[in-house]
Protein backbone atom coordinates (compact mmCIF):
# COMPACT_ATOMS: atom_id res chain seq x y z
CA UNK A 1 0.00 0.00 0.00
CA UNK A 2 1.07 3.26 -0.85
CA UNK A 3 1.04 6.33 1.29
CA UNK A 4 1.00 9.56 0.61
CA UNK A 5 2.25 12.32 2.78
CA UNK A 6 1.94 16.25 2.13
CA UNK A 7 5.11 18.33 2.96
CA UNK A 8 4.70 22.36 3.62
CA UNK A 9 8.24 22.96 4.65
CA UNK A 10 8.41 25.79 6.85
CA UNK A 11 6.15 27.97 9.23
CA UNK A 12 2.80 26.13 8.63
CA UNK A 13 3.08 22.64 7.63
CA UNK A 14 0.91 19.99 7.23
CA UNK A 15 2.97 16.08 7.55
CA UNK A 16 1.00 13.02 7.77
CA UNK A 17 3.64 10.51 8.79
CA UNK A 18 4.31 7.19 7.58
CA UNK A 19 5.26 5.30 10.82
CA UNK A 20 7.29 1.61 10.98
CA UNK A 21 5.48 -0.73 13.46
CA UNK A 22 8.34 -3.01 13.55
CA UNK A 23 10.84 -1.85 17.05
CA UNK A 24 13.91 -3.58 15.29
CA UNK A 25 16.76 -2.06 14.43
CA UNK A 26 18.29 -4.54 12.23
CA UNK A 27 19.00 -4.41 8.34
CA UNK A 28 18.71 -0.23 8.69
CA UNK A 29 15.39 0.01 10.58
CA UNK A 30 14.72 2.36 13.05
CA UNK A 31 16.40 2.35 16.36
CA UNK A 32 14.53 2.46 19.82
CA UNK A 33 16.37 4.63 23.23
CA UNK A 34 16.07 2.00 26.48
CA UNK A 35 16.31 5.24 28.58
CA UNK A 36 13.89 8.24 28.84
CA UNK A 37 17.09 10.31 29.69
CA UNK A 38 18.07 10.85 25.97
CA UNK A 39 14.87 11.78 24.81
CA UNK A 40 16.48 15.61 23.00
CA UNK A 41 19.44 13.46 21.71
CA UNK A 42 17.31 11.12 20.34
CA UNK A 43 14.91 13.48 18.93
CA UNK A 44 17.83 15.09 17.16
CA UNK A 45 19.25 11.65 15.72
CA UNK A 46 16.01 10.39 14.42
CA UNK A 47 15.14 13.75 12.53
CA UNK A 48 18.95 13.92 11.25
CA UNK A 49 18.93 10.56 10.31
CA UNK A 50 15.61 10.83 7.83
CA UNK A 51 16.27 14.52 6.84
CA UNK A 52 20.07 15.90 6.81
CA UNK A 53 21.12 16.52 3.16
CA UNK A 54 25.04 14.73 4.48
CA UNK A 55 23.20 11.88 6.48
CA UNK A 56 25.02 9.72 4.12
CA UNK A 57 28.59 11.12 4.71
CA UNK A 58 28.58 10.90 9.14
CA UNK A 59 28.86 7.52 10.04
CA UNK A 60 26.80 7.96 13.40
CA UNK A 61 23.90 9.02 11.58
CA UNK A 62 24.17 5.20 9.49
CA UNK A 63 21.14 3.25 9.38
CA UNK A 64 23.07 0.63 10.50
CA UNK A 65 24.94 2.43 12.86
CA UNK A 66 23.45 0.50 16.30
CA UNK A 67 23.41 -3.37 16.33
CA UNK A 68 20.94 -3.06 19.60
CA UNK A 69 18.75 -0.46 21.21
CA UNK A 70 21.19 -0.46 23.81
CA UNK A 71 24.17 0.34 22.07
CA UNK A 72 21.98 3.20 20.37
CA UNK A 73 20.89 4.51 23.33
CA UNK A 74 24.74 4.20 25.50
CA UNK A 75 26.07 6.53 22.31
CA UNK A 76 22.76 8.82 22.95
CA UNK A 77 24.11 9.31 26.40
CA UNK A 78 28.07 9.81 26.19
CA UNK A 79 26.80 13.38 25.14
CA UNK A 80 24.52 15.00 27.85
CA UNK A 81 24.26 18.59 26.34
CA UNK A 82 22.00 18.30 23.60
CA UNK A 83 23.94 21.30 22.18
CA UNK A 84 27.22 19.30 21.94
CA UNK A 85 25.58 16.21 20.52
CA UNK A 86 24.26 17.94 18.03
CA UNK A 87 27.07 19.22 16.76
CA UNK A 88 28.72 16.14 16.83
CA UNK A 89 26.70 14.75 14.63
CA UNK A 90 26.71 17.04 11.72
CA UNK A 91 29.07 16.71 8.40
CA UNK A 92 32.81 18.24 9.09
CA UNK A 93 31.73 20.49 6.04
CA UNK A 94 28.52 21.76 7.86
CA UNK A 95 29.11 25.47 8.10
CA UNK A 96 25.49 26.43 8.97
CA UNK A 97 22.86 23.83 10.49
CA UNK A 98 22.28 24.74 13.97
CA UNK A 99 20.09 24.56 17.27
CA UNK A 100 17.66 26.33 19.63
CA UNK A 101 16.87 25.51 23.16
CA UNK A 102 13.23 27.05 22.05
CA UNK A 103 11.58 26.33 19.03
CA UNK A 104 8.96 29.16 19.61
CA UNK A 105 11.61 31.91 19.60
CA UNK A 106 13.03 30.65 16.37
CA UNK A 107 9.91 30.31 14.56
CA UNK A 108 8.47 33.65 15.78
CA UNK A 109 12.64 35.00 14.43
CA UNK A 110 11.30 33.48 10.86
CA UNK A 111 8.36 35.74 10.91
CA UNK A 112 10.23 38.67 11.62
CA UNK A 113 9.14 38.91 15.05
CA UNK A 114 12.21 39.33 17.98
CA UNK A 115 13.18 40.28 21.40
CA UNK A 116 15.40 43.28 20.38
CA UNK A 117 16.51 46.88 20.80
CA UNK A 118 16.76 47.78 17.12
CA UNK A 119 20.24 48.02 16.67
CA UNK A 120 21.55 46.57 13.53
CA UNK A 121 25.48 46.77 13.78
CA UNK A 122 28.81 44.96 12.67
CA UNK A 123 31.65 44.32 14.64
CA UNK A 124 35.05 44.54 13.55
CA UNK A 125 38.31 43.54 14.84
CA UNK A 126 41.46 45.70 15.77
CA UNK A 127 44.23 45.20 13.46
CA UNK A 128 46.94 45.07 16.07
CA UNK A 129 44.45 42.63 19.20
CA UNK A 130 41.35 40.99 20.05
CA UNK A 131 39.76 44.18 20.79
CA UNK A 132 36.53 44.74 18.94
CA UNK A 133 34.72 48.02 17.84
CA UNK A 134 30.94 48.40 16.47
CA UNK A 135 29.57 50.50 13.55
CA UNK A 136 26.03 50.98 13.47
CA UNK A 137 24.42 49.79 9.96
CA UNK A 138 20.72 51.11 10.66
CA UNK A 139 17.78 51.21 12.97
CA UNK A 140 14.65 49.07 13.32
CA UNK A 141 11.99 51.66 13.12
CA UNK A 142 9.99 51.83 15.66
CA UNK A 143 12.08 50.16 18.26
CA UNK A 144 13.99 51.55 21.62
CA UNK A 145 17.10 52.28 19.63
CA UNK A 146 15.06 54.39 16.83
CA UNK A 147 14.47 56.92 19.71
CA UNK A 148 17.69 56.99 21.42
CA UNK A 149 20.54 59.55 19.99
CA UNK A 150 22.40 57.20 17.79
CA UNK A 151 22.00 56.06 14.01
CA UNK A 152 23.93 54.85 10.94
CA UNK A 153 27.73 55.36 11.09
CA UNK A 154 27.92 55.54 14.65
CA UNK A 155 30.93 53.45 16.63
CA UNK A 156 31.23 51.80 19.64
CA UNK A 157 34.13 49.93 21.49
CA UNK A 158 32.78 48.97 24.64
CA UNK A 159 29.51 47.93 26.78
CA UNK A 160 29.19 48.95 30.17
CA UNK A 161 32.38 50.12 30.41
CA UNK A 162 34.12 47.01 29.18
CA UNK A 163 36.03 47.18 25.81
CA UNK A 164 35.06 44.48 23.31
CA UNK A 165 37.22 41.95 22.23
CA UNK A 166 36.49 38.19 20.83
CA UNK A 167 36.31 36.73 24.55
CA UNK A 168 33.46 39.04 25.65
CA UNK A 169 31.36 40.44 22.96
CA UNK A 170 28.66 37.97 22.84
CA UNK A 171 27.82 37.90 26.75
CA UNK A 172 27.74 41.83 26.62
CA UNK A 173 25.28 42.08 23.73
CA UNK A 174 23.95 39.14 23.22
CA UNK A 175 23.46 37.34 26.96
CA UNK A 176 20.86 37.62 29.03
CA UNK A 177 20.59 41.36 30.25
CA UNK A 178 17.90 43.74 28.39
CA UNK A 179 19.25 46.33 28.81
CA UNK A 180 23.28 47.63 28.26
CA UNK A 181 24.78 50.97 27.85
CA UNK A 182 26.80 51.59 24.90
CA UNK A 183 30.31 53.67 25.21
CA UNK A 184 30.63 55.45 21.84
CA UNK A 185 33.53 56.10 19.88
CA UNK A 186 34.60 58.34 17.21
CA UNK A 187 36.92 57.78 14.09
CA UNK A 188 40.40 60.23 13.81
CA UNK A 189 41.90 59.09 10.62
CA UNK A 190 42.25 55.17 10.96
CA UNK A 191 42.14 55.77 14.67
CA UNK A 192 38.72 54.61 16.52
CA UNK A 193 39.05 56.02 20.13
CA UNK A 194 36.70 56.28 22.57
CA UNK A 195 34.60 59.71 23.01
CA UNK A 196 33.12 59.59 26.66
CA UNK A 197 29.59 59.80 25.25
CA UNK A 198 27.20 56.76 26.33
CA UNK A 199 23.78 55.74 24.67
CA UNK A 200 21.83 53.30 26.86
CA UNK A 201 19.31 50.24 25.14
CA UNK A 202 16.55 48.32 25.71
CA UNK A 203 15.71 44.68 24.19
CA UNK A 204 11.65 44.35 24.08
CA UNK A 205 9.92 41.67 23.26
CA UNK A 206 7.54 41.69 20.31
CA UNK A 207 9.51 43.98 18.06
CA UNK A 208 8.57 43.42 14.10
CA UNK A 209 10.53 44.23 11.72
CA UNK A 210 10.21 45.58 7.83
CA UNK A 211 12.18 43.96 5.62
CA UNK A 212 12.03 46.53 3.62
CA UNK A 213 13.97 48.94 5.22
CA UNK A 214 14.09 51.68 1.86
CA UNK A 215 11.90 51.71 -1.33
CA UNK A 216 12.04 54.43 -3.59
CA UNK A 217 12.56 55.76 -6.97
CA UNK A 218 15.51 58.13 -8.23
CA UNK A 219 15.23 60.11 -10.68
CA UNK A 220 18.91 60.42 -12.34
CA UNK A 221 19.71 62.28 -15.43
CA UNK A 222 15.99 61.67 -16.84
CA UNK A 223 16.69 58.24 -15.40
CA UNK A 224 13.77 56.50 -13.21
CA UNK A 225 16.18 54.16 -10.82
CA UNK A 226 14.51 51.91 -8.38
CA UNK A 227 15.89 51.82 -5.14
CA UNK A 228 15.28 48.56 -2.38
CA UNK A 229 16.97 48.30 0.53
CA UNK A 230 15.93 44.66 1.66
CA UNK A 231 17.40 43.35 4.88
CA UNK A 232 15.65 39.56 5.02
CA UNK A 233 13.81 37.05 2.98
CA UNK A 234 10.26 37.09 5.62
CA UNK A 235 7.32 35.14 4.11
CA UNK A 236 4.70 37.43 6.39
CA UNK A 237 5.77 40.86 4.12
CA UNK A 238 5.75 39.33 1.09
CA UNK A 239 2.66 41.65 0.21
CA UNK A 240 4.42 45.03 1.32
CA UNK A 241 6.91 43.62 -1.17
CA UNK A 242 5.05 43.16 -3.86
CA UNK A 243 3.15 46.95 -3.19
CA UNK A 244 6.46 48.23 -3.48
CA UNK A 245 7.37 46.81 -6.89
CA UNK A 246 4.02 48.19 -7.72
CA UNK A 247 5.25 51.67 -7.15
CA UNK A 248 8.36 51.32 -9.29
CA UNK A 249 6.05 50.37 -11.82
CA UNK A 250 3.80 53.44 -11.40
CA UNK A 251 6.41 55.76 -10.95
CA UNK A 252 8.11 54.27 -14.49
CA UNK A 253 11.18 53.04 -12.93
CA UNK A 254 13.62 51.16 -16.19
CA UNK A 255 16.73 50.39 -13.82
CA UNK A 256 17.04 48.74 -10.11
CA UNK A 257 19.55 48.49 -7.58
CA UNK A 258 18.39 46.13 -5.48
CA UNK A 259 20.33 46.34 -2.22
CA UNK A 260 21.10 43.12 0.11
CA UNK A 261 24.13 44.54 1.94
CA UNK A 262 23.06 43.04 5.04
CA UNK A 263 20.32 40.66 4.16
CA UNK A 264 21.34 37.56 5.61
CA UNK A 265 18.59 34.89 3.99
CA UNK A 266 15.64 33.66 5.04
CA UNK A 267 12.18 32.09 2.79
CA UNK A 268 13.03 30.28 -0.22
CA UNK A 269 9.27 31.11 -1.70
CA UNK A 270 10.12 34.98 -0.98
CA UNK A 271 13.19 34.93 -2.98
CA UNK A 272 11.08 33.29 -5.70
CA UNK A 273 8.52 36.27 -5.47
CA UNK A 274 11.34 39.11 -5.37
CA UNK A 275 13.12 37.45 -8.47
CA UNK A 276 9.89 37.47 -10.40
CA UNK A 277 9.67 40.90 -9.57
CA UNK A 278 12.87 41.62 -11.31
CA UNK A 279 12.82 39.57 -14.18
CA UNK A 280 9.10 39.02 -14.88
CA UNK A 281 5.59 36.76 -14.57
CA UNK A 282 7.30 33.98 -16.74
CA UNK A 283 6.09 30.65 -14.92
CA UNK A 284 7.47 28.58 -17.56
CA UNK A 285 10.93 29.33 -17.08
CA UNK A 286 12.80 27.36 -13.80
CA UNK A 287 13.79 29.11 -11.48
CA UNK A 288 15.65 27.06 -8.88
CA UNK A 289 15.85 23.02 -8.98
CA UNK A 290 15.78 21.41 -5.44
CA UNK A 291 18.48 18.66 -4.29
CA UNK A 292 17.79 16.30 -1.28
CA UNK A 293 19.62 13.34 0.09
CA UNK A 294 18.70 10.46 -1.48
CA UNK A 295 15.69 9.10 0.89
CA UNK A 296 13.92 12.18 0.19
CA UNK A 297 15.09 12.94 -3.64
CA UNK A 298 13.55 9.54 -4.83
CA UNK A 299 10.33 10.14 -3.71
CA UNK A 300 9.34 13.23 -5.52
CA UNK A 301 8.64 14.39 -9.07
CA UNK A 302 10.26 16.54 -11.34
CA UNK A 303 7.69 19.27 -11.16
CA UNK A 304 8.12 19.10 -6.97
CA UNK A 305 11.45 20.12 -6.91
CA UNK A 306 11.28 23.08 -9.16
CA UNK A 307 10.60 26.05 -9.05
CA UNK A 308 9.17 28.79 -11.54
CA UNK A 309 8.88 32.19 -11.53
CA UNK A 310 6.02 33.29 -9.91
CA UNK A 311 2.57 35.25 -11.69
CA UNK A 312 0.63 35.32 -8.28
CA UNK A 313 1.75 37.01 -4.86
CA UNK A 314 -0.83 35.50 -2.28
CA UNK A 315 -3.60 35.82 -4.62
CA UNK A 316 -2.72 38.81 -6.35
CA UNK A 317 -1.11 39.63 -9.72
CA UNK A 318 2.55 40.28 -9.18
CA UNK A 319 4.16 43.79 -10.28
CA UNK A 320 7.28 43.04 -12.17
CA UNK A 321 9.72 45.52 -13.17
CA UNK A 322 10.86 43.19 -16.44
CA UNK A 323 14.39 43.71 -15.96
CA UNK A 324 16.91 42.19 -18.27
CA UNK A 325 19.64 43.72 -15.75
CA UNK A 326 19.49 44.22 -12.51
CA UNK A 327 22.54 46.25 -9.99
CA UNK A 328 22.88 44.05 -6.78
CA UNK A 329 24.66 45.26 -3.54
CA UNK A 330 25.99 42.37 -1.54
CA UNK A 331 29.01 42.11 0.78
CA UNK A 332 30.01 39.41 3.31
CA UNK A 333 26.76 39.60 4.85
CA UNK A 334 24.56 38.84 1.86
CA UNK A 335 23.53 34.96 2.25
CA UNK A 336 21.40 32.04 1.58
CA UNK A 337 18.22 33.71 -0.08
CA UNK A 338 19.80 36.25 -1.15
CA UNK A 339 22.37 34.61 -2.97
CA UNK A 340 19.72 32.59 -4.22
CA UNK A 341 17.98 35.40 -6.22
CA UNK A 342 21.42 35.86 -7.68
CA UNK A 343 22.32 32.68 -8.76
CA UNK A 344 18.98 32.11 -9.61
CA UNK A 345 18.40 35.51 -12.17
CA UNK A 346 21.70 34.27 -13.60
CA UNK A 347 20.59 32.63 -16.20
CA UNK A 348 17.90 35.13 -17.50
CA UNK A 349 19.34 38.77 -16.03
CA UNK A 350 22.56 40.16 -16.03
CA UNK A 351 23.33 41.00 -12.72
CA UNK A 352 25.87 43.18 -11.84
CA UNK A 353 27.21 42.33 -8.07
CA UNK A 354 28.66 45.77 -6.69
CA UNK A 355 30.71 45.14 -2.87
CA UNK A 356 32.06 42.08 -1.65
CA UNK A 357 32.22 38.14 -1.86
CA UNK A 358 29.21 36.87 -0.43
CA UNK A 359 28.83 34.20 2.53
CA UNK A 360 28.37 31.04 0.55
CA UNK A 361 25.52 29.73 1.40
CA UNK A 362 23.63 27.22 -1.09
CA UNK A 363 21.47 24.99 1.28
CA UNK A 364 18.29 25.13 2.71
CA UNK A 365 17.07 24.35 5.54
CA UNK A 366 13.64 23.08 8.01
CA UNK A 367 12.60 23.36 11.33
CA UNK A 368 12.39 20.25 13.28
CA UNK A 369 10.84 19.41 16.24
CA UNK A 370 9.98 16.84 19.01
CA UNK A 371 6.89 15.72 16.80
CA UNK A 372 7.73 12.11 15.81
CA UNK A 373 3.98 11.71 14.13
CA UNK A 374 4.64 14.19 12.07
CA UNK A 375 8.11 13.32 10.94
CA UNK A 376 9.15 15.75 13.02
CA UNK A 377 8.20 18.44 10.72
CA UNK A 378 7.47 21.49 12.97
CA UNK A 379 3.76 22.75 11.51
CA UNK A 380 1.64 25.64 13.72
CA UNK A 381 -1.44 23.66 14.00
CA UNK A 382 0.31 20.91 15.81
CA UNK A 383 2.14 22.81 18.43
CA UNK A 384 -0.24 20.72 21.29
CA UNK A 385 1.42 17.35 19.49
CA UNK A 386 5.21 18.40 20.10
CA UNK A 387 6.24 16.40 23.17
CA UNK A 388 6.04 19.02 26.38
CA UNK A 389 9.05 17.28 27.50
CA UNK A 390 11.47 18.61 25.11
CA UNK A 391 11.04 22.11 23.49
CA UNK A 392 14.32 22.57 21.80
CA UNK A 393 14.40 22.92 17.72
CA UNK A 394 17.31 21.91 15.11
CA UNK A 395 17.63 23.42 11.98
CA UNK A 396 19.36 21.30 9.75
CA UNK A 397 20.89 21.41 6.27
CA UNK A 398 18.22 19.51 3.77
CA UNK A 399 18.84 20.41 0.49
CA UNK A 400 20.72 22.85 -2.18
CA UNK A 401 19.23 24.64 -4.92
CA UNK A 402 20.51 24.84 -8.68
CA UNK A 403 19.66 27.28 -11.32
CA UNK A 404 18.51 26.55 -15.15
CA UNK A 405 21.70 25.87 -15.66
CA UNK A 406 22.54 23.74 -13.11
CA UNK A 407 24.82 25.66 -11.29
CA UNK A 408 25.37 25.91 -7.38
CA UNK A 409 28.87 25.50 -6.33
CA UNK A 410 29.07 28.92 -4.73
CA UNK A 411 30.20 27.82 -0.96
CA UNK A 412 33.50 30.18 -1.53
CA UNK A 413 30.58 32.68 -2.02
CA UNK A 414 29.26 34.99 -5.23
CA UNK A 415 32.20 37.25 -5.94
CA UNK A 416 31.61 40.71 -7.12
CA UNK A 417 31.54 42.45 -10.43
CA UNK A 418 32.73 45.58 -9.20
CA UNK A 419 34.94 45.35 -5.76
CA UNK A 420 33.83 48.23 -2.98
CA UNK A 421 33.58 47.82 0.52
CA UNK A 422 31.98 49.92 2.72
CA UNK A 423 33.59 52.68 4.43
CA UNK A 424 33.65 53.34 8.11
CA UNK A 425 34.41 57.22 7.69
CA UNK A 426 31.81 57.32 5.11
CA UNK A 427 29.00 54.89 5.36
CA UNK A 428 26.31 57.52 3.84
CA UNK A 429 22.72 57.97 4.36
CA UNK A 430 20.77 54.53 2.63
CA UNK A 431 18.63 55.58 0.04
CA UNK A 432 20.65 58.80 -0.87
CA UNK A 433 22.27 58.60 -4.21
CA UNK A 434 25.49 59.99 -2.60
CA UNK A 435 25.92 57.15 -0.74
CA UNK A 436 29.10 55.05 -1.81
CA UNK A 437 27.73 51.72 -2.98
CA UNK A 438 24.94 53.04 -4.89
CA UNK A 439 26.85 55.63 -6.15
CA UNK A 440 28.87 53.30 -7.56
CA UNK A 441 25.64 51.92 -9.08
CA UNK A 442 24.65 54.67 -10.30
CA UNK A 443 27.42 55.38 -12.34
CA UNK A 444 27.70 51.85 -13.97
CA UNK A 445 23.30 52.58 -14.81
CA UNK A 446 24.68 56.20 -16.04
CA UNK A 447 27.83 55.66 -17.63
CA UNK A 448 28.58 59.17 -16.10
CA UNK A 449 32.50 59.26 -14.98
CA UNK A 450 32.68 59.63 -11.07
CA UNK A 451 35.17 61.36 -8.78
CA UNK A 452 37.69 58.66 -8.41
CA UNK A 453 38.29 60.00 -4.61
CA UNK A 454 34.43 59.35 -3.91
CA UNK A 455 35.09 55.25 -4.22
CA UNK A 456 38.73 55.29 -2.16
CA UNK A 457 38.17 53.59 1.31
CA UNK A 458 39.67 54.55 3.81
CA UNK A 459 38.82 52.63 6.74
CA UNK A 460 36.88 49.32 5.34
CA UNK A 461 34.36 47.54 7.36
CA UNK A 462 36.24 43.85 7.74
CA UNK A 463 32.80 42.41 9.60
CA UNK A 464 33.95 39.79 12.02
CA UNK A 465 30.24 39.45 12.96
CA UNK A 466 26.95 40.97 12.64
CA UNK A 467 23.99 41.83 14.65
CA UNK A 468 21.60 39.33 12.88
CA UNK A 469 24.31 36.49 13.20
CA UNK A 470 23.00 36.07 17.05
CA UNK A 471 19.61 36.02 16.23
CA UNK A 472 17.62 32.41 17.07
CA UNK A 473 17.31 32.27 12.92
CA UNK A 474 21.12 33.59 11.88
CA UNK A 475 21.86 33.29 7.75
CA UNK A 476 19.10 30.45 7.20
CA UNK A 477 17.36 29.95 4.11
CA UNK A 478 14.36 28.31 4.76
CA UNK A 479 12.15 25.87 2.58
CA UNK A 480 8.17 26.31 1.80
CA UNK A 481 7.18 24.83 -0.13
CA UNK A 482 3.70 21.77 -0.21
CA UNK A 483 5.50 18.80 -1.59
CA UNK A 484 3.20 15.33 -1.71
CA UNK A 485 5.91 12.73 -0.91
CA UNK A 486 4.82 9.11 -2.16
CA UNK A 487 7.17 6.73 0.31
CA UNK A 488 6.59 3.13 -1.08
């Protein structure tokens, strides 16, 4: 008998399991825990084991890994903290797939929903220690930090009176105290040095943020030049999105710089959208072909892993700019969906990648939870079905994506067209056509000949880290996507 399952990968999901009656864990079936003590380790195992795209390449996670249940459950156990164990069991190449104590503050993180002050910075390390200084990259709007006297540009080198370096940073703005004063800095040549002056934040819970952080059009040289500053990939604004993209249209924009500077990922289905935005309504052209590991790639079709480019934005016609070019901004921060729309325009649009190398990141990923009936598959109608016992999340690694062309080797990251990093003595105002990187673009859309001087960095930003990087959802790039899974 066949069954049929339906897979919506990603923040409501529907999974009818297909469950093995037989408690034997011979010839590759399904091992049983002796002990109630392991139950997050063996959560973890059993969902890596059916769903990591490298399940193949660790030998732990072997079907035939355990000759009894309590051999199985004695390797469950030689790693206590769930956190450990599940890195342990993760492919040496791994570079991305990680964990949360809480699944709810990771899935509310994937709507766009945080505990936060609104301070989006970068941190950057000292040339000559381990000291650390921050630059400010923007502000949430309507957050604590959007009324406090700081803003874009603005440095830091220590928190409550302690200077950052790589030993302290993350328990002084990311552990466990709302609130934490800032001591500001200012910038003397290549000098950062401390200026006495102190801004003081609040985290709140609750805060929401816009994706879409700037959307306007420039008018340069008779020029209509559409302007999107786009800081995440977050299914729940896909309509704002789309109503921007409508304005372009209305307001006759022929040229976009679409700017990802900091966007770190997110939905796969939102890139989708925002490509077909760009390039146009064309649903017969592929946009991105799925890869799985090999349990999962078997069982679908042809037309469930791809993807086309999208006619429809929750119902409603999608505006589309019908670019055959597009300007990208991306640095070191630009990941996962975002690199996505690049590869994936590649084939159609020439895009023209102004800033840095990109992260490298060309997997997706799920949320997985303690829900063993529904393959563990975390789905918001089924919170009361996740066991009560065990509220931690993974976020594993599941699949790449391809373009038409079948390209997506990019882990060394996208590199750019047109090399420019941002500069800490002159970050700009986002938006303002004076500002460096879209200057830049701007010239390339103009041909106009700049001021050679107004490109020359003089302090770059070398990110060690960002702001979103120690959020519950990081640089993921998320899957959904209904897929109907026939398992024979």
């Amino acid at each position: 008998m066949k069954k049929y399952l339906l897979l919506f990968v990603g923040l409501s999901i529907l999974f009818t399991s297909c469950n093995n009656d037989d408690d034997g864990i011979q010839n590759g079936e399904t091992p049983d825990p002796t002990s109630e003590d392991v139950v997050v380790q063996n959560f973890m195992w059993q969902a890596m084991n059916l769903w990591y795209f490298w399940q193949a390449e660790v030998p732990d996670l072997d079907d035939n890994r355990f000759a009894t249940d309590a051999a199985y459950t004695q390797f469950l156990a030689a790693t206590p903290d769930p956190l450990e164990f599940y890195n342990s069991i993760q492919f040496s190449e791994d570079r991305f797939s990680f964990s949360n104590e809480d699944y709810t503050a990771l899935v509310n993180n994937l709507n766009g929903i945080s505990k936060s002050n609104g301070l989006e910075f970068g941190l950057v390390r000292f040339a000559d220690s381990d000291d650390l200084f921050g630059y400010v990259r923007y502000i949430i709007p309507g957050s604590d930090a959007a009324g406090k006297n700081i803003q874009r540009g603005d440095l830091f080198t220590g928190v409550n009176g302690q200077t950052l370096n790589l030993n302290n940073y993350i328990d002084l703005l990311f552990g466990d105290e709302d609130t934490y004063v800032l001591n500001m800095a200012s910038a003397n040549g290549n000098t950062i040095e401390p200026n006495g002056e102190e801004v003081s934040l609040t985290k709140f819970e609750g805060l929401v943020e816009n994706p879409i952080l700037v959307a306007t059009t420039l008018d340069v040289s008779g020029t209509k030049v559409a302007y999107l500053m786009y800081n995440g990939f977050t299914r729940d604004f896909n309509d704002e999105l789309n109503n921007a993209f409508g304005q372009f249209v209305a307001d006759g924009a022929t040229e976009l710089v679409l700017d990802m500077r900091y966007n770190p990922g997110g939905s796969v289905n939102s890139s989708r959208l925002l490509s077909s935005m760009v390039y146009g309504t064309n649903t017969n052209d592929l946009y991105i072909r799925q890869r799985w590991n090999s349990k999962i790639q078997g069982q679908l079709t042809s037309e469930q892993l791809e993807d086309y480019f999208a006619s429809t934005v929750n119902g409603a016609p999608l505006n589309s700019l019908n670019l055959n070019k597009v300007y990208v901004l991306a640095t070191n921060s630009s990941a996962s969906a975002s690199e996505l729309v690049m590869n994936g325009l590649d084939p159609y649009v020439d895009v023209i990648h102004i800033g840095e190398t990109t992260r490298g990141k060309n997997e997706f990923s799920i949320t997985l939870v303690d829900d063993e009936d529904n393959s563990y598959i975390y789905s918001a109608s089924r919170e009361n079905q996740i066991n009560p016992e065990n509220s931690w999340a993974i976020q594993p690694l599941v699949g790449r994506n391809e373009n038409a062309n079948g390209f997506f080797d990019y882990t060394n990251g996208l590199a750019p067209d047109i090399v420019l990093e941002e500069d800490l003595t002159n970050l700009g105002i986002l938006g303002d056509p004076n500002e460096p990187l879209l200057a830049r673009a701007l010239q390339e859309i103009t041909g106009a000949s700049g001021k050679s001087a107004q490109f020359q960095v003089k302090l770059p930003a070398k990110v060690v880290t960002g702001s979103k990087m120690h959020t519950p959802v990081k640089d993921i790039m998320y899957l959904d996507k209904p897929l109907q899974i026939n398992f024979k």
